[in-house]
Protein backbone atom coordinates (compact mmCIF):
# COMPACT_ATOMS: atom_id res chain seq x y z
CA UNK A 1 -57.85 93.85 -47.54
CA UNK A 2 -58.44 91.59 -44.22
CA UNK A 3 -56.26 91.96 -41.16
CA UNK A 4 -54.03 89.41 -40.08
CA UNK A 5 -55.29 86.31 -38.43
CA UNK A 6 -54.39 86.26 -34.89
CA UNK A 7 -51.39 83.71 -33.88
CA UNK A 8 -53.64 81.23 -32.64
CA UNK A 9 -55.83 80.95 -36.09
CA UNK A 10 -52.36 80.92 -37.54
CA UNK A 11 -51.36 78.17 -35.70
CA UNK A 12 -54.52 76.34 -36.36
CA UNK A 13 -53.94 76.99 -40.16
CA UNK A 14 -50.40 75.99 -40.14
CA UNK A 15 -50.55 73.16 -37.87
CA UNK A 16 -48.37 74.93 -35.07
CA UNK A 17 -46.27 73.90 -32.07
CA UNK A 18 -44.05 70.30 -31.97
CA UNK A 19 -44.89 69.60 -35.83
CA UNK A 20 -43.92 72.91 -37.15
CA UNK A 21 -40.83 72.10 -35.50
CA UNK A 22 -40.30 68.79 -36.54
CA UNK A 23 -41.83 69.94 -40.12
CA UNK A 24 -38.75 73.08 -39.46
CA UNK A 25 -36.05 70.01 -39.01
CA UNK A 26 -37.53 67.86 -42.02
CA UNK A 27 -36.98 70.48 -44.50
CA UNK A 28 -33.37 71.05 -43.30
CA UNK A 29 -32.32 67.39 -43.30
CA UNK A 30 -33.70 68.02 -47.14
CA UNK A 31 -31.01 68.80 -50.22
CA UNK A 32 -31.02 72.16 -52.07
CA UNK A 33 -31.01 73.10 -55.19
CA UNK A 34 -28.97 76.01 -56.81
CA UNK A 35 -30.76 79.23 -55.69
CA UNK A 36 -33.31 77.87 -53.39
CA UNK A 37 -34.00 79.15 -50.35
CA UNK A 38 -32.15 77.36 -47.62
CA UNK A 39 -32.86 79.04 -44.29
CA UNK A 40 -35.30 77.40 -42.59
CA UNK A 41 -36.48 78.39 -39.28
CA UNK A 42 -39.86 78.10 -36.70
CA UNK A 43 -42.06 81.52 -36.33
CA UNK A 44 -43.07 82.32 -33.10
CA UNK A 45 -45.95 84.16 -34.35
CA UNK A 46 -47.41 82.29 -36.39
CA UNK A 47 -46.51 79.18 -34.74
CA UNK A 48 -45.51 77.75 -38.06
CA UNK A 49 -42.24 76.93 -39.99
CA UNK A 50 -40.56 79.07 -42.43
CA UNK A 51 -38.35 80.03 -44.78
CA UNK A 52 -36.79 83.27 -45.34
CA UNK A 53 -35.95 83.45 -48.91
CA UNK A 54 -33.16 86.13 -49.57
CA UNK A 55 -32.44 88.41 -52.32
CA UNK A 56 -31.40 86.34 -55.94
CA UNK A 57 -33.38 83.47 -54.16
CA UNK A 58 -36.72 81.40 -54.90
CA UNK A 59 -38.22 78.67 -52.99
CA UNK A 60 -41.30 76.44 -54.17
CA UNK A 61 -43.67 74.02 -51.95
CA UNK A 62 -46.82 72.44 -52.35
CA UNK A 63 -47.25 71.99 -48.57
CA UNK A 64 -48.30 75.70 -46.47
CA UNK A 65 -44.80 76.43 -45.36
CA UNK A 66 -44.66 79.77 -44.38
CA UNK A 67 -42.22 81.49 -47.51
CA UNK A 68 -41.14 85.08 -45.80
CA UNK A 69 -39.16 87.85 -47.63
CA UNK A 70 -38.28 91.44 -47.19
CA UNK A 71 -38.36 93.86 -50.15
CA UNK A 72 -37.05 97.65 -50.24
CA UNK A 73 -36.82 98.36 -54.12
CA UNK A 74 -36.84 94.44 -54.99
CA UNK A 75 -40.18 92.28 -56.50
CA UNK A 76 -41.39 89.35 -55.05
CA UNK A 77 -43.61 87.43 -57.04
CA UNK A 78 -45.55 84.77 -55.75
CA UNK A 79 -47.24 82.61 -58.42
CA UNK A 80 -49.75 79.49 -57.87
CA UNK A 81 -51.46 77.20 -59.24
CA UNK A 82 -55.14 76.38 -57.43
CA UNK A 83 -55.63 72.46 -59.08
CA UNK A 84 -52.24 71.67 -58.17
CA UNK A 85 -52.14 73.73 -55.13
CA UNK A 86 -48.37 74.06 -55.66
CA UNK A 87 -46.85 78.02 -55.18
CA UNK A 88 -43.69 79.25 -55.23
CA UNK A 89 -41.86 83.15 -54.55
CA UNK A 90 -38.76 84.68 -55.73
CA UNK A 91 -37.01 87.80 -54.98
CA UNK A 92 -34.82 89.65 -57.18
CA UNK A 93 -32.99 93.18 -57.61
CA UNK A 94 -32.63 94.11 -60.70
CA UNK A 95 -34.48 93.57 -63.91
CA UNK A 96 -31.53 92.80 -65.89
CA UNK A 97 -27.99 91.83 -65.58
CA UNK A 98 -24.71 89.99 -66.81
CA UNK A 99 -24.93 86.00 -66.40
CA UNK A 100 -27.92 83.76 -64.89
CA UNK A 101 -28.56 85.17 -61.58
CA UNK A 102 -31.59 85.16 -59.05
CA UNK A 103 -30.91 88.66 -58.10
CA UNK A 104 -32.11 90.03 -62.00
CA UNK A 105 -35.21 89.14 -62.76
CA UNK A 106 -35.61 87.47 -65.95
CA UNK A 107 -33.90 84.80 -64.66
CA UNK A 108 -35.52 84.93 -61.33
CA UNK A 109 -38.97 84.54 -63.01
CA UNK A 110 -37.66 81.64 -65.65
CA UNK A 111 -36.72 79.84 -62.52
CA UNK A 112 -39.43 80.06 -60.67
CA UNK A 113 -41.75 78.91 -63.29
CA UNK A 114 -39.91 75.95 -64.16
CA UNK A 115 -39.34 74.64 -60.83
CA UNK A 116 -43.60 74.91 -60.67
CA UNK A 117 -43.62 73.03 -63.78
CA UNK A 118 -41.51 70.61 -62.05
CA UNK A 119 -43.76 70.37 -58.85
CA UNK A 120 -46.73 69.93 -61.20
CA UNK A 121 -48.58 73.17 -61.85
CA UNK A 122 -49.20 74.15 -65.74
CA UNK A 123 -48.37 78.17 -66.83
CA UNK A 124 -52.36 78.19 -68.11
CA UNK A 125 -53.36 78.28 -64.60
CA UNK A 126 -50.60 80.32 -62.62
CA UNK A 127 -51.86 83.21 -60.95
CA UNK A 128 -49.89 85.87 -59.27
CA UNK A 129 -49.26 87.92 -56.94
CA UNK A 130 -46.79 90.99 -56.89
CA UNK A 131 -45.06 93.08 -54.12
CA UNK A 132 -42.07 95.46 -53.31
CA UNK A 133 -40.62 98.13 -56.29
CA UNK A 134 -40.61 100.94 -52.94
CA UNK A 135 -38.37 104.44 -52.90
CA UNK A 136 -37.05 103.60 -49.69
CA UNK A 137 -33.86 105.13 -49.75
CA UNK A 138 -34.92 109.61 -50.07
CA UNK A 139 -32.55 111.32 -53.13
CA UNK A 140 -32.64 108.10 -55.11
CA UNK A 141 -35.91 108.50 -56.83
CA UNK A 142 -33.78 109.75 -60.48
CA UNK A 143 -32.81 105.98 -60.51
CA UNK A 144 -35.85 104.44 -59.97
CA UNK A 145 -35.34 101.09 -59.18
CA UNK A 146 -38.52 100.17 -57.93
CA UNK A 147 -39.97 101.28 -60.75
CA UNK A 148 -37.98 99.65 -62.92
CA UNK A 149 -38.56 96.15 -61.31
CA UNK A 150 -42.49 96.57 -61.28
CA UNK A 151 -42.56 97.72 -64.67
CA UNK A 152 -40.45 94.43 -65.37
CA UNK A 153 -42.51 92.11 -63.53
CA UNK A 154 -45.84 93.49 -65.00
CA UNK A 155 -44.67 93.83 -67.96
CA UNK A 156 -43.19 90.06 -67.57
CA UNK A 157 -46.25 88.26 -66.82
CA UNK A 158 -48.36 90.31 -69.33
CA UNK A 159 -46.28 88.77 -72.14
CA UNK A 160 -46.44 85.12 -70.32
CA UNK A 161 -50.16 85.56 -69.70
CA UNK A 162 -50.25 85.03 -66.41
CA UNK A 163 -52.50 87.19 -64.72
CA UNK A 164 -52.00 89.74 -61.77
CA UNK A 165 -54.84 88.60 -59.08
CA UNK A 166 -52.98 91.37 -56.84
CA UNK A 167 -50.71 93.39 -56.02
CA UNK A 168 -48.81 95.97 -53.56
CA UNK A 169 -46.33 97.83 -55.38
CA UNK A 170 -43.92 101.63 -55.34
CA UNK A 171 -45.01 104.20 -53.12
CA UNK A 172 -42.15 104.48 -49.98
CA UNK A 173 -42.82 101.75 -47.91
CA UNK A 174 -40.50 98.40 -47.33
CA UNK A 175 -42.67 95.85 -47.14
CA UNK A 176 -42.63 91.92 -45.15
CA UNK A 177 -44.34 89.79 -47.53
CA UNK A 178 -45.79 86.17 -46.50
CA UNK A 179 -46.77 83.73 -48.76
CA UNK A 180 -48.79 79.89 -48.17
CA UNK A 181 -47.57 77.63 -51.47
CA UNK A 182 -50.62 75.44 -50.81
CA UNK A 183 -53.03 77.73 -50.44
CA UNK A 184 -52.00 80.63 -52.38
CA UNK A 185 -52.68 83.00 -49.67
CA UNK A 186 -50.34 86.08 -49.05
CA UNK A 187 -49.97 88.84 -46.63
CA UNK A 188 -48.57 91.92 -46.91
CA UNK A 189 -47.06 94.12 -43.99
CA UNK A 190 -46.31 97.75 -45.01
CA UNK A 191 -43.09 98.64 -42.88
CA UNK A 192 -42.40 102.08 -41.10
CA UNK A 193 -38.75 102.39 -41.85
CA UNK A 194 -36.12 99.82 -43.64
CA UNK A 195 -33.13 98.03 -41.62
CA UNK A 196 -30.08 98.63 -42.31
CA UNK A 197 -29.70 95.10 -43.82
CA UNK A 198 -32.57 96.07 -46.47
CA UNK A 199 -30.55 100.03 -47.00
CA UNK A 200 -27.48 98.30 -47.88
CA UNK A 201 -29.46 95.73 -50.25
CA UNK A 202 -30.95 98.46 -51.55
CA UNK A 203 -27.38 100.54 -52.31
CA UNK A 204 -26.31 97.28 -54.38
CA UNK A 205 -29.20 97.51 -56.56
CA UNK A 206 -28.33 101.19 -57.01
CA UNK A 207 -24.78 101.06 -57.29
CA UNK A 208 -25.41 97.72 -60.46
CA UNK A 209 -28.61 99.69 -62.30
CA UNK A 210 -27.72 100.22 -65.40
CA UNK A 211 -31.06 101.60 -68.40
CA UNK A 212 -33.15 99.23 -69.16
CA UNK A 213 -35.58 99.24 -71.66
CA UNK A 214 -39.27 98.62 -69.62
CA UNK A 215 -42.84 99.68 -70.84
CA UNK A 216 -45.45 100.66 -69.25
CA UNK A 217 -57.55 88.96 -55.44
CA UNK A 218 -56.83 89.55 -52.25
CA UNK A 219 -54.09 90.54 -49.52
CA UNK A 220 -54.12 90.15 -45.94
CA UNK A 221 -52.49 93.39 -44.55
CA UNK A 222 -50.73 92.28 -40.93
């Protein structure tokens, strides 16, 4: 795993300065679908524009916006196509749950797919990449969340056939994922303690498990 390239290479990458912000205002101006990622916003360390796509949320580009999430016990997976250099990322909760939500993640991965489909890329060639599934909050390791979500997601694109290039999943750690639609690149950032915000998303997911029945490339670390 390579380090993270410094802000100015990241700048270079992602074009950087006045057009990430203009690029930042285009995609607000822009109309949103149902469950797609909304907040838009320009990262000072990168130098880029972003999105920060929130729990029961995907968001799909085939230009290298910078797609940001946060993950405690919830997946993000981030799936692309290399000939139509289209990508996309979701991040969901819960494996399974009542009525078509983002936050459970059958539905989270049906919609992610199809919204590539609709951007251009074909299932044969997705490729994926997996994070989060982390024991973040001590005493709760009986429920297993995390566990249950990567067994899910693994167990999700096994059946689809679309294969696992890579992956940083369970152990303890939160994690700050970043992902580049275009390019399919993704970094990874292993956190030293969750927020608050990401405790109390974590509760919810805790206080909704209910059993479920689950069987058993490369990452920039920054």
């Amino acid at each position: 795993m390579s380090s993270l390239p410094s802000s100015s290479a990241a700048s270079t990458m992602l074009g950087g300065g006045a057009a990430a912000t203009a690029w930042v205002n285009r995609l607000k101006a822009q109309p949103r679908k149902s469950g797609e990622a909304s907040f838009f916003f320009y990262d000072s360390h990168f130098k880029a524009a972003a999105v920060k796509v929130l729990p029961g949320e995907y968001f799909v580009d085939t230009e290298d916006v910078l797609i940001q999430t946060t993950l405690g016990s919830c997946i993000a997976a981030c799936l692309w196509d290399r000939v139509a250099m289209v990508g996309g990322l979701n991040h969901f909760m819960l494996p399974e749950g009542n009525g078509e939500s983002g936050r459970y993640g059958l539905f989270a991965m049906e919609l992610l797919i199809n919204e590539m489909l609709k951007r251009g890329a074909n299932k044969g060639r997705m490729e994926a990449k997996v994070f989060g599934g982390g024991a973040v909050i001590s005493g709760m390791s009986s429920i297993n969340v995390g566990e249950r979500n990567t067994n899910f997601v693994l167990d999700f694109l096994k059946t689809e056939r679309i294969p696992v290039v890579s992956k940083d999943v369970l152990d303890v750690y939160p994690r700050k994922v970043c992902f580049l639609p275009k390019s399919g690149k993704a970094m990874v950032k292993r956190l030293a303690a969750a927020n608050d915000a990401l405790l109390a998303q974590d509760r919810t997911a805790v206080q909704k498990v209910a059993p479920v029945a689950t069987s058993g490339g490369s990452i920039d670390l920054f």
